[in-house]
PDB file of N, CA and C in Angstrom:
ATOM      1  N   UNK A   1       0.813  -1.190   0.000  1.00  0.00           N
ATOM      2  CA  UNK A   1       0.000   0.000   0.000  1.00  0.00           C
ATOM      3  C   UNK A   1       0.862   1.261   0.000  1.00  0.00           C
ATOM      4  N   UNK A   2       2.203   0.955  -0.093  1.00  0.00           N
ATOM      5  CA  UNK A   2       3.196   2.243  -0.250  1.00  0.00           C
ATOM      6  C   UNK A   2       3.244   3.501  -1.527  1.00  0.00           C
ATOM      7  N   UNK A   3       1.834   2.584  -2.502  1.00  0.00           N
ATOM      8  CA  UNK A   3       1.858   3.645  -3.496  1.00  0.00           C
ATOM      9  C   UNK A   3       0.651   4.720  -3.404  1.00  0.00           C
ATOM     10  N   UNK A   4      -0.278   4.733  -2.613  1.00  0.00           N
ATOM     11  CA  UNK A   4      -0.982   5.659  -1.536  1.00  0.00           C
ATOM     12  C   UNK A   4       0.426   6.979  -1.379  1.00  0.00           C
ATOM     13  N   UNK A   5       0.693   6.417  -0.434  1.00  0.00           N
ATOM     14  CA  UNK A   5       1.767   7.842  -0.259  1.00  0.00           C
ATOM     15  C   UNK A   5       2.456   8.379  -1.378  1.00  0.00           C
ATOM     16  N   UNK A   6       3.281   7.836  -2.516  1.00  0.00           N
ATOM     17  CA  UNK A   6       4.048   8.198  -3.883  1.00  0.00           C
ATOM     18  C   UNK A   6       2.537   9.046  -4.207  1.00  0.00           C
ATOM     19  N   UNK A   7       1.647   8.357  -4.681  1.00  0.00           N
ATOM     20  CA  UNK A   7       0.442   9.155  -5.603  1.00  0.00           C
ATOM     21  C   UNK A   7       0.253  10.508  -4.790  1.00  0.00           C
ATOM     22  N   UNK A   8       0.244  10.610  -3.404  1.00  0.00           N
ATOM     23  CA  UNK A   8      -0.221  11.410  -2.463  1.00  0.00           C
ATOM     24  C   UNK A   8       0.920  12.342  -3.125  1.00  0.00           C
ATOM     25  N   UNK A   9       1.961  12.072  -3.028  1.00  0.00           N
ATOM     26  CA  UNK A   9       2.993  13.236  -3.444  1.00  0.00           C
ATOM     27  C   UNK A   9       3.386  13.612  -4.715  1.00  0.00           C
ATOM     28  N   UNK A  10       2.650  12.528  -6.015  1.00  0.00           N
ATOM     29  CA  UNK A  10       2.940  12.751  -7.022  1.00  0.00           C
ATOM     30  C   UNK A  10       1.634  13.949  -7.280  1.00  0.00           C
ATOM     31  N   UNK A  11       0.499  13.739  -6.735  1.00  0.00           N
ATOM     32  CA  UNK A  11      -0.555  14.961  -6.800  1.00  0.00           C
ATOM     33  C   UNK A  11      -0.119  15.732  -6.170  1.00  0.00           C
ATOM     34  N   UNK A  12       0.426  16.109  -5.271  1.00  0.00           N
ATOM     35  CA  UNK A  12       0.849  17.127  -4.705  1.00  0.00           C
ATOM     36  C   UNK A  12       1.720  18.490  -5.146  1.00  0.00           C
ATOM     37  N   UNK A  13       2.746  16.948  -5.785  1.00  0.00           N
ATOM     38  CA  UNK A  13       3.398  17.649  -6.628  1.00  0.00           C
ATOM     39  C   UNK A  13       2.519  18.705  -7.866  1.00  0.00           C
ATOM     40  N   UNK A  14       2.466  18.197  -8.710  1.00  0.00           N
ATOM     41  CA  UNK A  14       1.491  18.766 -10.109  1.00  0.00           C
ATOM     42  C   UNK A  14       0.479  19.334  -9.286  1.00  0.00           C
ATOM     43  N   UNK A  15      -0.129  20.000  -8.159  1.00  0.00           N
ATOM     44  CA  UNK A  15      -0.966  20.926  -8.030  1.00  0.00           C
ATOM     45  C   UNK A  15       0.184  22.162  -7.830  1.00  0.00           C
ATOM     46  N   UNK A  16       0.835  21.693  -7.231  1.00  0.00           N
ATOM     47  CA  UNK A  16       1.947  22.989  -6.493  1.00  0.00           C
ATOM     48  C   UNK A  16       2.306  23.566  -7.993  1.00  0.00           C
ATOM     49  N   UNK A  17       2.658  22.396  -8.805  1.00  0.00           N
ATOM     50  CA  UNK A  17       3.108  23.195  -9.950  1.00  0.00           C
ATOM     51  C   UNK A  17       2.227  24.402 -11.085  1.00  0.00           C
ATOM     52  N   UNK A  18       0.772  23.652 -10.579  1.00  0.00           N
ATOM     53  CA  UNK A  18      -0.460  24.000 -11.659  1.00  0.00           C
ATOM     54  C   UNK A  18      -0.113  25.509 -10.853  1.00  0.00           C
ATOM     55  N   UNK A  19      -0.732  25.357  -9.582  1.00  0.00           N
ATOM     56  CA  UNK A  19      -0.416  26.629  -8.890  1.00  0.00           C
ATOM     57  C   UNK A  19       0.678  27.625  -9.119  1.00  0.00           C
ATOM     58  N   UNK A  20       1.666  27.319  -9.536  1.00  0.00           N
ATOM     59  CA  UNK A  20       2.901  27.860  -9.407  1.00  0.00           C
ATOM     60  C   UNK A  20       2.797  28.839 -11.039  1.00  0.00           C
ATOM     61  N   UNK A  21       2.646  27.802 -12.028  1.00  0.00           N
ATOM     62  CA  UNK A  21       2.398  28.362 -13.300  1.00  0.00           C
ATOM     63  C   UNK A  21       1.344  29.425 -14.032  1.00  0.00           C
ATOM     64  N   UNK A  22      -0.199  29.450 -12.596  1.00  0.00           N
ATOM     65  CA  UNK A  22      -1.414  29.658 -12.567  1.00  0.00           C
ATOM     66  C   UNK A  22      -2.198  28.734 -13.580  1.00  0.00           C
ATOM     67  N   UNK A  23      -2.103  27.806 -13.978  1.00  0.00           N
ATOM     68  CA  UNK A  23      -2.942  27.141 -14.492  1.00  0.00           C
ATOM     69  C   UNK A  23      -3.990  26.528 -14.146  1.00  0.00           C
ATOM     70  N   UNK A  24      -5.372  26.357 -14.792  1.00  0.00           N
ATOM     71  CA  UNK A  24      -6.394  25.736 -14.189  1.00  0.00           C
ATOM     72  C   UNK A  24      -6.633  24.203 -14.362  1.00  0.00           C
ATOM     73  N   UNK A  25      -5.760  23.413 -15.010  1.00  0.00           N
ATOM     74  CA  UNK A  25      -6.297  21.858 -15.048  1.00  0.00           C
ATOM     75  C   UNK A  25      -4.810  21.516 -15.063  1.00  0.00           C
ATOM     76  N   UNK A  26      -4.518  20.180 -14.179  1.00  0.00           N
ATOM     77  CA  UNK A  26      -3.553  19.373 -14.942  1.00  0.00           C
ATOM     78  C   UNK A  26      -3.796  18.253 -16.181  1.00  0.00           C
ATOM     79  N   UNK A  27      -3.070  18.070 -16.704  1.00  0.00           N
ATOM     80  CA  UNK A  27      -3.688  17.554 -17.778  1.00  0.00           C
ATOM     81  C   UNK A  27      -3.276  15.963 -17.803  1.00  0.00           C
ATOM     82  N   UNK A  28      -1.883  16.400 -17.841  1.00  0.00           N
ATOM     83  CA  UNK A  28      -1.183  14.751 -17.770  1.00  0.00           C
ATOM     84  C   UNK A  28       0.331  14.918 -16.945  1.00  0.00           C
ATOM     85  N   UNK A  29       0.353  13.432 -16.527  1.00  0.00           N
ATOM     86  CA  UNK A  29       2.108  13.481 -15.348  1.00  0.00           C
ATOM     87  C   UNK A  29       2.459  11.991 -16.000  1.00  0.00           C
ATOM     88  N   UNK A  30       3.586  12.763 -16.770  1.00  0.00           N
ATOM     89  CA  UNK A  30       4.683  11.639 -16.684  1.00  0.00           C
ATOM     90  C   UNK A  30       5.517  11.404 -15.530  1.00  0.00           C
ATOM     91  N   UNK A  31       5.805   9.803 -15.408  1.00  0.00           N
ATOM     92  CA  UNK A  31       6.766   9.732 -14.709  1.00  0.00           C
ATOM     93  C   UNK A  31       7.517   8.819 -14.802  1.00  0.00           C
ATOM     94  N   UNK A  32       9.055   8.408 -14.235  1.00  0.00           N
ATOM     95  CA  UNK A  32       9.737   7.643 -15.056  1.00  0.00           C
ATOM     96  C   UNK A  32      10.075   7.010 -13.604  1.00  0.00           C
ATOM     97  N   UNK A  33       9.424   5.287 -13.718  1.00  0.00           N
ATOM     98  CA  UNK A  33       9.629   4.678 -12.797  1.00  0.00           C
ATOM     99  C   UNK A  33      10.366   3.126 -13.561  1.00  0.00           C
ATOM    100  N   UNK A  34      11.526   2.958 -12.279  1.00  0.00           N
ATOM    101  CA  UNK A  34      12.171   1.551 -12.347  1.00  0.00           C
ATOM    102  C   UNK A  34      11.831   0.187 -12.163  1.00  0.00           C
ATOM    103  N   UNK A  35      12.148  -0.530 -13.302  1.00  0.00           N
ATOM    104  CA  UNK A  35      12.274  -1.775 -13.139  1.00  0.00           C
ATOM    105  C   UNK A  35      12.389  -2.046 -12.237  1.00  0.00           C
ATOM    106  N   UNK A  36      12.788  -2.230 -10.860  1.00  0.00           N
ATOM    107  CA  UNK A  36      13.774  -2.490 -10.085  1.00  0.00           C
ATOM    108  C   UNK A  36      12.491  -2.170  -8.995  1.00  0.00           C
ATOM    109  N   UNK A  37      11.732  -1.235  -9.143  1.00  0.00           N
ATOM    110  CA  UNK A  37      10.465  -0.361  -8.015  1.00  0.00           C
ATOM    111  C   UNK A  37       9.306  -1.436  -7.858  1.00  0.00           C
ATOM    112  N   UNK A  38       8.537  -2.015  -7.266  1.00  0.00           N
ATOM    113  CA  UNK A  38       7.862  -2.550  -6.788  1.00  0.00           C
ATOM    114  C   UNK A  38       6.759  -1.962  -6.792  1.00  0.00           C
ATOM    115  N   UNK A  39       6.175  -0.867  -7.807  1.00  0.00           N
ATOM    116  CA  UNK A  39       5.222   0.001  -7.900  1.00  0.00           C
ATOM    117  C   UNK A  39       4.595  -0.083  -9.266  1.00  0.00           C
ATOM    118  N   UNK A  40       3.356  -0.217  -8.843  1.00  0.00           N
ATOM    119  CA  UNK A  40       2.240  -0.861 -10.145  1.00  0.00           C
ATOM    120  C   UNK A  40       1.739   0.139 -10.760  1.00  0.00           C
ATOM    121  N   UNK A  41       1.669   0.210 -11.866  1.00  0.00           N
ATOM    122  CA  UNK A  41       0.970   1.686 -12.598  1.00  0.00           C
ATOM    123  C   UNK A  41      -0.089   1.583 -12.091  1.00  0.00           C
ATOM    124  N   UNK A  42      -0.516   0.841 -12.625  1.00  0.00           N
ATOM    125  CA  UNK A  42      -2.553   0.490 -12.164  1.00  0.00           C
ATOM    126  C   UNK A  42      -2.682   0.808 -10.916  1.00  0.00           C
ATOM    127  N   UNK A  43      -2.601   0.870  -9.649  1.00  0.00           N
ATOM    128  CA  UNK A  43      -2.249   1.341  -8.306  1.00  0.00           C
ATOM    129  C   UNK A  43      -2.127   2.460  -8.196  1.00  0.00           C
ATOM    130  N   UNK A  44      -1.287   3.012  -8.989  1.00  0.00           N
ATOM    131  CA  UNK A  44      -0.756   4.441  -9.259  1.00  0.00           C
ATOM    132  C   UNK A  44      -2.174   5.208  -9.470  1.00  0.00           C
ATOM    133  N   UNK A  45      -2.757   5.006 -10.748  1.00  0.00           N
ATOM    134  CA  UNK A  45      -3.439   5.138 -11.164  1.00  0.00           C
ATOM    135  C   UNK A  45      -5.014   5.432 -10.203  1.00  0.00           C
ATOM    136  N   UNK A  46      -4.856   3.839 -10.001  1.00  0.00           N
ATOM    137  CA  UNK A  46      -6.270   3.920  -9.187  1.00  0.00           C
ATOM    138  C   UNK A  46      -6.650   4.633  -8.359  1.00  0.00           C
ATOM    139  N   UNK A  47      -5.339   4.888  -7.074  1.00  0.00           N
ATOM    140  CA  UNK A  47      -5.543   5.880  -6.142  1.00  0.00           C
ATOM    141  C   UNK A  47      -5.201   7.412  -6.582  1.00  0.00           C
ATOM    142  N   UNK A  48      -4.908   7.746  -8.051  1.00  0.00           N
ATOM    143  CA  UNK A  48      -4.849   8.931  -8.524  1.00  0.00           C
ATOM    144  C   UNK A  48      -6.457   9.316  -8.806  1.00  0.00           C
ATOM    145  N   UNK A  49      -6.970   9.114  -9.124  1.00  0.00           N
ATOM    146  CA  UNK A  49      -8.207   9.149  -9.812  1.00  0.00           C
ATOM    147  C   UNK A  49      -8.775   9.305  -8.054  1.00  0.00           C
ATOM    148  N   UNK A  50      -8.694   8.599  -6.981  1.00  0.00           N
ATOM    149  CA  UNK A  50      -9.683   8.358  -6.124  1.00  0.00           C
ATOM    150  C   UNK A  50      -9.198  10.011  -5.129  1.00  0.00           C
ATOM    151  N   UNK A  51      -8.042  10.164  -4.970  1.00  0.00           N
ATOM    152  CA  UNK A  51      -7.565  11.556  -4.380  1.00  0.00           C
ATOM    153  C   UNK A  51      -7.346  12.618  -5.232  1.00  0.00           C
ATOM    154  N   UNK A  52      -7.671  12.508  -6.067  1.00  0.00           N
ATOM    155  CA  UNK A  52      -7.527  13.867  -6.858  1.00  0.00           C
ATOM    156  C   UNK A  52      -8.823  14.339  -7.617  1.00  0.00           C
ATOM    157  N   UNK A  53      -9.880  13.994  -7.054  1.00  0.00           N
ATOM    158  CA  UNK A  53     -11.518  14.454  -7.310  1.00  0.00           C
ATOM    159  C   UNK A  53     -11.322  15.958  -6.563  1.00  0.00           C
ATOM    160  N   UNK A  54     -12.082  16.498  -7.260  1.00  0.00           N
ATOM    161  CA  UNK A  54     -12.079  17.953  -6.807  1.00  0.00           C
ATOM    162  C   UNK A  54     -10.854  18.674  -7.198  1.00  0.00           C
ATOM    163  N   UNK A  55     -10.354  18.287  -7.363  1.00  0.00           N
ATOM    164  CA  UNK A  55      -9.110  19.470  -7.551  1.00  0.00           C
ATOM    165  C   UNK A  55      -8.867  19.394  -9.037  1.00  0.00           C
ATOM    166  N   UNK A  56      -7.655  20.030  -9.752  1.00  0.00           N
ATOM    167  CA  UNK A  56      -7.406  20.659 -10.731  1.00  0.00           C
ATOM    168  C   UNK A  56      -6.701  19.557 -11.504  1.00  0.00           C
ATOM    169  N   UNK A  57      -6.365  18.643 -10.874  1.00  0.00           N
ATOM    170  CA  UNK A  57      -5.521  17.246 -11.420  1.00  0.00           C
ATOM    171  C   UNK A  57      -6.823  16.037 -11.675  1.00  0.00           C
ATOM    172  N   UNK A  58      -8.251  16.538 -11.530  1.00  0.00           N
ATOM    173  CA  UNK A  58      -9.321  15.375 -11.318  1.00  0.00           C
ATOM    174  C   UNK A  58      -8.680  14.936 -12.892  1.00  0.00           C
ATOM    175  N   UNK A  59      -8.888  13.999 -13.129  1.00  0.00           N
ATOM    176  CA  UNK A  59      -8.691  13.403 -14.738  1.00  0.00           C
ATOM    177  C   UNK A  59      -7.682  13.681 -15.301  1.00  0.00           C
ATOM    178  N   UNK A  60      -6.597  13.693 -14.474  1.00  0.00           N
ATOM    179  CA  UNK A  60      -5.085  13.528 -15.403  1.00  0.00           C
ATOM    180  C   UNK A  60      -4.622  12.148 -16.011  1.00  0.00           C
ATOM    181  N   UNK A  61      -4.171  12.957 -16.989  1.00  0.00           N
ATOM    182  CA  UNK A  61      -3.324  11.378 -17.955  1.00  0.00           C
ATOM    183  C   UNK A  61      -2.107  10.492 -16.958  1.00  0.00           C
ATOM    184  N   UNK A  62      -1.925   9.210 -16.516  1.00  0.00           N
ATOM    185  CA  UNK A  62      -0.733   9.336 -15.880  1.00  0.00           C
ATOM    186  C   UNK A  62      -0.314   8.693 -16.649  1.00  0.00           C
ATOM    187  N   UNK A  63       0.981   8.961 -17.137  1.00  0.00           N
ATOM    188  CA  UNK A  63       2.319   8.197 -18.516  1.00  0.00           C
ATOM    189  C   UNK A  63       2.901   7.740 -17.372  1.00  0.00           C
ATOM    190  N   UNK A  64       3.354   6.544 -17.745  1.00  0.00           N
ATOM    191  CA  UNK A  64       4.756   6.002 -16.962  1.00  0.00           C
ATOM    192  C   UNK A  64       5.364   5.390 -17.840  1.00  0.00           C
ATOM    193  N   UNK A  65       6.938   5.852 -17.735  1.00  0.00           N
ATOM    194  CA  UNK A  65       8.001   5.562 -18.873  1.00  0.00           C
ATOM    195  C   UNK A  65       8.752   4.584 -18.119  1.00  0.00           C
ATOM    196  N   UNK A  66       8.776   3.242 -18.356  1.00  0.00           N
ATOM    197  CA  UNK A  66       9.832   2.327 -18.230  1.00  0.00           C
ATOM    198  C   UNK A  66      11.363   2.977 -18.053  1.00  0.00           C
ATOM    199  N   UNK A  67      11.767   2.660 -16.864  1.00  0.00           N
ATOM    200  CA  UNK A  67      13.361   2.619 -16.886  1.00  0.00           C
ATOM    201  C   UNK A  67      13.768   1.546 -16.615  1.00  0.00           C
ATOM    202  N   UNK A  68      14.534   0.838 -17.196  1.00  0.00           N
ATOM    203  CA  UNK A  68      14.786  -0.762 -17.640  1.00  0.00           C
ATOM    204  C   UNK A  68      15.906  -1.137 -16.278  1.00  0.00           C
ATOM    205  N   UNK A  69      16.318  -2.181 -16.223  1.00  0.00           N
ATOM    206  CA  UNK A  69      17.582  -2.100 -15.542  1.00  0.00           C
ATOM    207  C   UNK A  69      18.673  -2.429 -16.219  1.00  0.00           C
ATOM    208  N   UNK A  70      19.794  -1.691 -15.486  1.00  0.00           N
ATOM    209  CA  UNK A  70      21.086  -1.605 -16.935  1.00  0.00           C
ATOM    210  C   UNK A  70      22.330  -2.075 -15.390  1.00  0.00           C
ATOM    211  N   UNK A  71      23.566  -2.972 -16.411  1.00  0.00           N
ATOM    212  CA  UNK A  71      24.431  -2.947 -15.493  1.00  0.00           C
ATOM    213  C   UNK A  71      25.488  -2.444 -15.706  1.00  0.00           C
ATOM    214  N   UNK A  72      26.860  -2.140 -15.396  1.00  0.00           N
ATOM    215  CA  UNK A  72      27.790  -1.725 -15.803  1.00  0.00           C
ATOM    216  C   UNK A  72      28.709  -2.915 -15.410  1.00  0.00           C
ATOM    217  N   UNK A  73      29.400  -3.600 -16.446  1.00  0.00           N
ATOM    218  CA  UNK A  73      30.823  -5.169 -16.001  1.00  0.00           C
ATOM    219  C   UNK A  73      31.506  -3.826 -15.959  1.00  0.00           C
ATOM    220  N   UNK A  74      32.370  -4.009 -14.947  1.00  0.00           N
ATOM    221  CA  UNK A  74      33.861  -3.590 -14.632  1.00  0.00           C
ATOM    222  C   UNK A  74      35.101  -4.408 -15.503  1.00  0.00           C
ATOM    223  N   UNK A  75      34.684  -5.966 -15.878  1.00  0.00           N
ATOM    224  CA  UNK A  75      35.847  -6.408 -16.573  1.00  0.00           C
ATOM    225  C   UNK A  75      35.705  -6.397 -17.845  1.00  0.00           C
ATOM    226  N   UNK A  76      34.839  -5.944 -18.703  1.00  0.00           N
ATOM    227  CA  UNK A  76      35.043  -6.186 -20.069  1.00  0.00           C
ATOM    228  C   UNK A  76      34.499  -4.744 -20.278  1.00  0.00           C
ATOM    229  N   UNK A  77      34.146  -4.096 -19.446  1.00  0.00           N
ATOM    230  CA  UNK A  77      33.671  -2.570 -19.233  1.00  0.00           C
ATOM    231  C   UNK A  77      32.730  -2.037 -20.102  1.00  0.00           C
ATOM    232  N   UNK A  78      31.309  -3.291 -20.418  1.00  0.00           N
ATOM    233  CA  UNK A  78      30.394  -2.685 -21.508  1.00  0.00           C
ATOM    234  C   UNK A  78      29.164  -2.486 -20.252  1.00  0.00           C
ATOM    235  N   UNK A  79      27.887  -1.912 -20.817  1.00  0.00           N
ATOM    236  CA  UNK A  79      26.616  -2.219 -20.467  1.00  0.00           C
ATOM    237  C   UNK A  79      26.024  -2.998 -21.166  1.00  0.00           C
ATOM    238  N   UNK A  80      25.164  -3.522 -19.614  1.00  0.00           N
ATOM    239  CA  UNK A  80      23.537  -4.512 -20.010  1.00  0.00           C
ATOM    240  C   UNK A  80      22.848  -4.343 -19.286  1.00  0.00           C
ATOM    241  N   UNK A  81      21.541  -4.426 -20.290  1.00  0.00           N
ATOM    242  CA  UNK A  81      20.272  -4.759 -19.824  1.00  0.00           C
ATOM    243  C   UNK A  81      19.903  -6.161 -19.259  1.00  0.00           C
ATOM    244  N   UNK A  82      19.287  -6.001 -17.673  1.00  0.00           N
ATOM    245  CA  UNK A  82      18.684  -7.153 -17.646  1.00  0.00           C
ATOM    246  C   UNK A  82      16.949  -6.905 -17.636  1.00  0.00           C
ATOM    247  N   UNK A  83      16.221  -8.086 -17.915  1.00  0.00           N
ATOM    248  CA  UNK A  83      15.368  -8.428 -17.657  1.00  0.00           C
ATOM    249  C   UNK A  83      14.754  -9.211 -16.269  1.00  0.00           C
ATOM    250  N   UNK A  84      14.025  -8.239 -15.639  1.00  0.00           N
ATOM    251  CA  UNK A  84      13.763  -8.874 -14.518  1.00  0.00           C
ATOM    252  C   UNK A  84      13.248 -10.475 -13.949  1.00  0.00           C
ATOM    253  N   UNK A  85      12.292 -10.341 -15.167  1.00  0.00           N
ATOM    254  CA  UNK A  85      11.298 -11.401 -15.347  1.00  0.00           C
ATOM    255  C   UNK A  85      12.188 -12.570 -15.848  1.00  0.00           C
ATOM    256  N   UNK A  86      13.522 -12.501 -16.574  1.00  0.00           N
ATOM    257  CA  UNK A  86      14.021 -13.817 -16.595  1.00  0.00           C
ATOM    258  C   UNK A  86      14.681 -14.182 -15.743  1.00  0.00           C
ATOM    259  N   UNK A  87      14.979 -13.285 -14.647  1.00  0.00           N
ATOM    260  CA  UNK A  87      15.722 -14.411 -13.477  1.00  0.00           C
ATOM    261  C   UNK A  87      14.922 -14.578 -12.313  1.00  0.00           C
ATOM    262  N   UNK A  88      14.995 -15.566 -11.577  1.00  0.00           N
ATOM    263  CA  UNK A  88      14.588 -16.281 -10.232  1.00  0.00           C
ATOM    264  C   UNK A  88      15.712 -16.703  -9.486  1.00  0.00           C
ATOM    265  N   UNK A  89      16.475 -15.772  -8.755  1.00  0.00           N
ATOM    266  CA  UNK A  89      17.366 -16.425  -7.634  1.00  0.00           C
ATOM    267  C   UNK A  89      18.874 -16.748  -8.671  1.00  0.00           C
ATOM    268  N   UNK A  90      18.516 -17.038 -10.113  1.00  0.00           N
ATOM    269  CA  UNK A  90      19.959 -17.301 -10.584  1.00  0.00           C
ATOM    270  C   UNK A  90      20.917 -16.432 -10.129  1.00  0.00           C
ATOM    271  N   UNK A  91      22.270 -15.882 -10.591  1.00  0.00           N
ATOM    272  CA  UNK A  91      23.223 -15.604 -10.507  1.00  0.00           C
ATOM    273  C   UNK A  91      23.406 -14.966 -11.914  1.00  0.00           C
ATOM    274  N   UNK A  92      23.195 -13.635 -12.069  1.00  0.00           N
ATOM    275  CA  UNK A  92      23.232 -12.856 -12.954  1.00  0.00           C
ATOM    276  C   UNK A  92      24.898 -12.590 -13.400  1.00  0.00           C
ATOM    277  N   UNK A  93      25.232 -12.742 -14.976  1.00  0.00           N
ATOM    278  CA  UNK A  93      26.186 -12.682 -15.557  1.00  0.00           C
ATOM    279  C   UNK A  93      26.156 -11.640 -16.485  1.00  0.00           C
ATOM    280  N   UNK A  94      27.405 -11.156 -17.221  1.00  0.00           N
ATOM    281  CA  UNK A  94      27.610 -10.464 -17.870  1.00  0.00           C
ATOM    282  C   UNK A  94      27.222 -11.111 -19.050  1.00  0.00           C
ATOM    283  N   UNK A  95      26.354 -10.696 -19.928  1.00  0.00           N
ATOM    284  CA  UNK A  95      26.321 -11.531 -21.108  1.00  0.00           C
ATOM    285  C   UNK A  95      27.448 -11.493 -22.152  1.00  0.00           C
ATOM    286  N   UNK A  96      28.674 -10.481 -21.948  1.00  0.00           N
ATOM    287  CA  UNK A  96      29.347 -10.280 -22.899  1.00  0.00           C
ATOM    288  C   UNK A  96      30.929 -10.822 -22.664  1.00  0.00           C
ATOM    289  N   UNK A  97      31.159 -10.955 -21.402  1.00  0.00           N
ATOM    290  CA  UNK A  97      32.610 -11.804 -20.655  1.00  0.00           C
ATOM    291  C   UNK A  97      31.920 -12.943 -19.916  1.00  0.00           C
ATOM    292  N   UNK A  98      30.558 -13.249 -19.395  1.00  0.00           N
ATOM    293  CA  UNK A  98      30.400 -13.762 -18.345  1.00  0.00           C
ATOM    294  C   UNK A  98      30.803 -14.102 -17.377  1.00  0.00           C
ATOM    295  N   UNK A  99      31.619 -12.732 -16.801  1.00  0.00           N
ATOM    296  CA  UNK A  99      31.776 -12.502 -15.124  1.00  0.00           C
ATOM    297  C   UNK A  99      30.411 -12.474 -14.800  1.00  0.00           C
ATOM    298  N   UNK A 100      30.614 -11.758 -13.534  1.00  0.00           N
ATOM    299  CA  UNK A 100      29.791 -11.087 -12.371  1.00  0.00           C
ATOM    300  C   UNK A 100      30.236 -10.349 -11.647  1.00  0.00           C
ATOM    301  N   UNK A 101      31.055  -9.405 -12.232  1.00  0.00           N
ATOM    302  CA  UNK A 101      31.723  -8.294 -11.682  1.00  0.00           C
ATOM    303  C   UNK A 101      30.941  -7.219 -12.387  1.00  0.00           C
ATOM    304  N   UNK A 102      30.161  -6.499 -11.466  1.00  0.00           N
ATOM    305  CA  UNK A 102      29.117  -5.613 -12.270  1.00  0.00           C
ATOM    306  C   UNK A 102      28.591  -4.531 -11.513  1.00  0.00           C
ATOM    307  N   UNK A 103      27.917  -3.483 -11.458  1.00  0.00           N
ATOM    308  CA  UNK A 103      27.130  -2.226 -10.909  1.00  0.00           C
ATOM    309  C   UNK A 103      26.096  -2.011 -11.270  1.00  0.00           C
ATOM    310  N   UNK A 104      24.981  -1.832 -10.623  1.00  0.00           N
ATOM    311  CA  UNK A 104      23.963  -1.548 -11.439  1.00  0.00           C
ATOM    312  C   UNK A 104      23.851  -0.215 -11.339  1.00  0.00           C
ATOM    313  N   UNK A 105      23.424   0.288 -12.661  1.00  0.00           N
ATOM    314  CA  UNK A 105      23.840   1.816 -12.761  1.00  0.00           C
ATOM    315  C   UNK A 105      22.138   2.448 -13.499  1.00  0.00           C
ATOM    316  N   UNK A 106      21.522   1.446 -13.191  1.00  0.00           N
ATOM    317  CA  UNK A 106      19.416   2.187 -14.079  1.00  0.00           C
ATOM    318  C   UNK A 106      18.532   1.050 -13.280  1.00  0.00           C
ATOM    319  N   UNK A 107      17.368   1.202 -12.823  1.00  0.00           N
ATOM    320  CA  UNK A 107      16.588   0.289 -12.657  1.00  0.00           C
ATOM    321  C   UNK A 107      15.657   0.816 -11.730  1.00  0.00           C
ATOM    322  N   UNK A 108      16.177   2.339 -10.659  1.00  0.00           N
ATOM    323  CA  UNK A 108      15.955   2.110  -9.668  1.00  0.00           C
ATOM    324  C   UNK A 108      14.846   3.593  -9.724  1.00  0.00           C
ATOM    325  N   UNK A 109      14.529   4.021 -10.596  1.00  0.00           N
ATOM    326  CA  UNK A 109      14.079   5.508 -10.683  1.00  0.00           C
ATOM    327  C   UNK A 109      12.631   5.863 -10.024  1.00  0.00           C
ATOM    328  N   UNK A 110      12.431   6.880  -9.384  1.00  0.00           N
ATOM    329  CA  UNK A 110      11.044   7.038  -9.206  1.00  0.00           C
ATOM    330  C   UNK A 110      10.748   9.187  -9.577  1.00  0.00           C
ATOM    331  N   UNK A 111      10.341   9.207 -10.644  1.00  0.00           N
ATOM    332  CA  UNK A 111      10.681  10.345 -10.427  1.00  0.00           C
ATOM    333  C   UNK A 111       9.136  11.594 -11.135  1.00  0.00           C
ATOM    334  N   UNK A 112       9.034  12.406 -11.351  1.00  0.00           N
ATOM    335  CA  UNK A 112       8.102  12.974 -12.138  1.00  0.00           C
ATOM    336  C   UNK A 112       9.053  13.729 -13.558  1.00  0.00           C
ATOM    337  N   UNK A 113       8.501  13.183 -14.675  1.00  0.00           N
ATOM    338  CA  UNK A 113       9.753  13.956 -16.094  1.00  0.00           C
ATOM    339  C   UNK A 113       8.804  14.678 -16.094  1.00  0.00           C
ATOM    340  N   UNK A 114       7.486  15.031 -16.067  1.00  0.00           N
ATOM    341  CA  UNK A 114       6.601  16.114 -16.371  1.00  0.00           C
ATOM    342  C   UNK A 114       5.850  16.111 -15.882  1.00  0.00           C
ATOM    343  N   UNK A 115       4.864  17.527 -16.083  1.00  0.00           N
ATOM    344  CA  UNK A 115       3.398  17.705 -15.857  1.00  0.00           C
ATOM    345  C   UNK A 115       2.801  18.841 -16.969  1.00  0.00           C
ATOM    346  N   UNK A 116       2.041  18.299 -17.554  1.00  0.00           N
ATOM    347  CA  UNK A 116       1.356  19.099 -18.448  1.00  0.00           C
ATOM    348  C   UNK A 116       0.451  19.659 -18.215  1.00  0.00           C
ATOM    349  N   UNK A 117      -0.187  21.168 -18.011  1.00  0.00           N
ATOM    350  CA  UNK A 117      -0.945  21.635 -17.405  1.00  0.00           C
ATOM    351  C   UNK A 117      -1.995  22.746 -18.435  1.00  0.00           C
ATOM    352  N   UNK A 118      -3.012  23.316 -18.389  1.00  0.00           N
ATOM    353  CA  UNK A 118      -3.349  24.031 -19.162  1.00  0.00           C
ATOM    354  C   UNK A 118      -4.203  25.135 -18.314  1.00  0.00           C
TER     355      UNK A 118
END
């Protein structure tokens, strides 16, 4: 139920801004959330629509842009993408040396890239 609070602040956000700009509607909020986040659009969504009646954000678009997860090998020094959904507990490799000497450097984002307002 931790996405109650994110939505709580992702409306919060985009009113402060509607306010800020003087605009009267929000229209739509992108946002660019990680692979890696445990946060359901649909959730997002649902409790957007249910707290944001009455106000200036009632019926905003919400976009959510995939941020994938990416790693960085230290020994052959390329990036990769993994896919979450293909591992279970394995032991994630470099697909290009197959170490496991690696960083993860994308996956983890929670952020707002916009708000479109009118």
């Amino acid at each position: 139920m931790h996405e109650i609070g994110m939505t709580q602040n992702i409306l919060n956000t985009a009113l402060k801004y509607a306010q800020k700009t003087n605009a009267r509607k929000v229209v739509t909020i992108v946002l660019r959330l990680g692979a890696l986040r445990d946060i359901k659009k649909e959730w997002i969504t649902h409790y957007f629509q249910y707290i944001s009646r009455g106000t200036p954000a009632e019926g905003a678009e919400i976009l959510v842009l995939a941020d994938p997860i990416v790693c960085h090998c230290h020994d052959c020094d390329k990036d990769f993408e993994i896919n979450r959904d293909q591992y279970s507990g394995e032991d994630i490799l470099c697909p290009y040396c197959s170490k496991q000497n690696y960083t993860l450097i994308a996956g983890t984002k929670f952020q707002i890239e916009g708000v479109e307002v009118i």
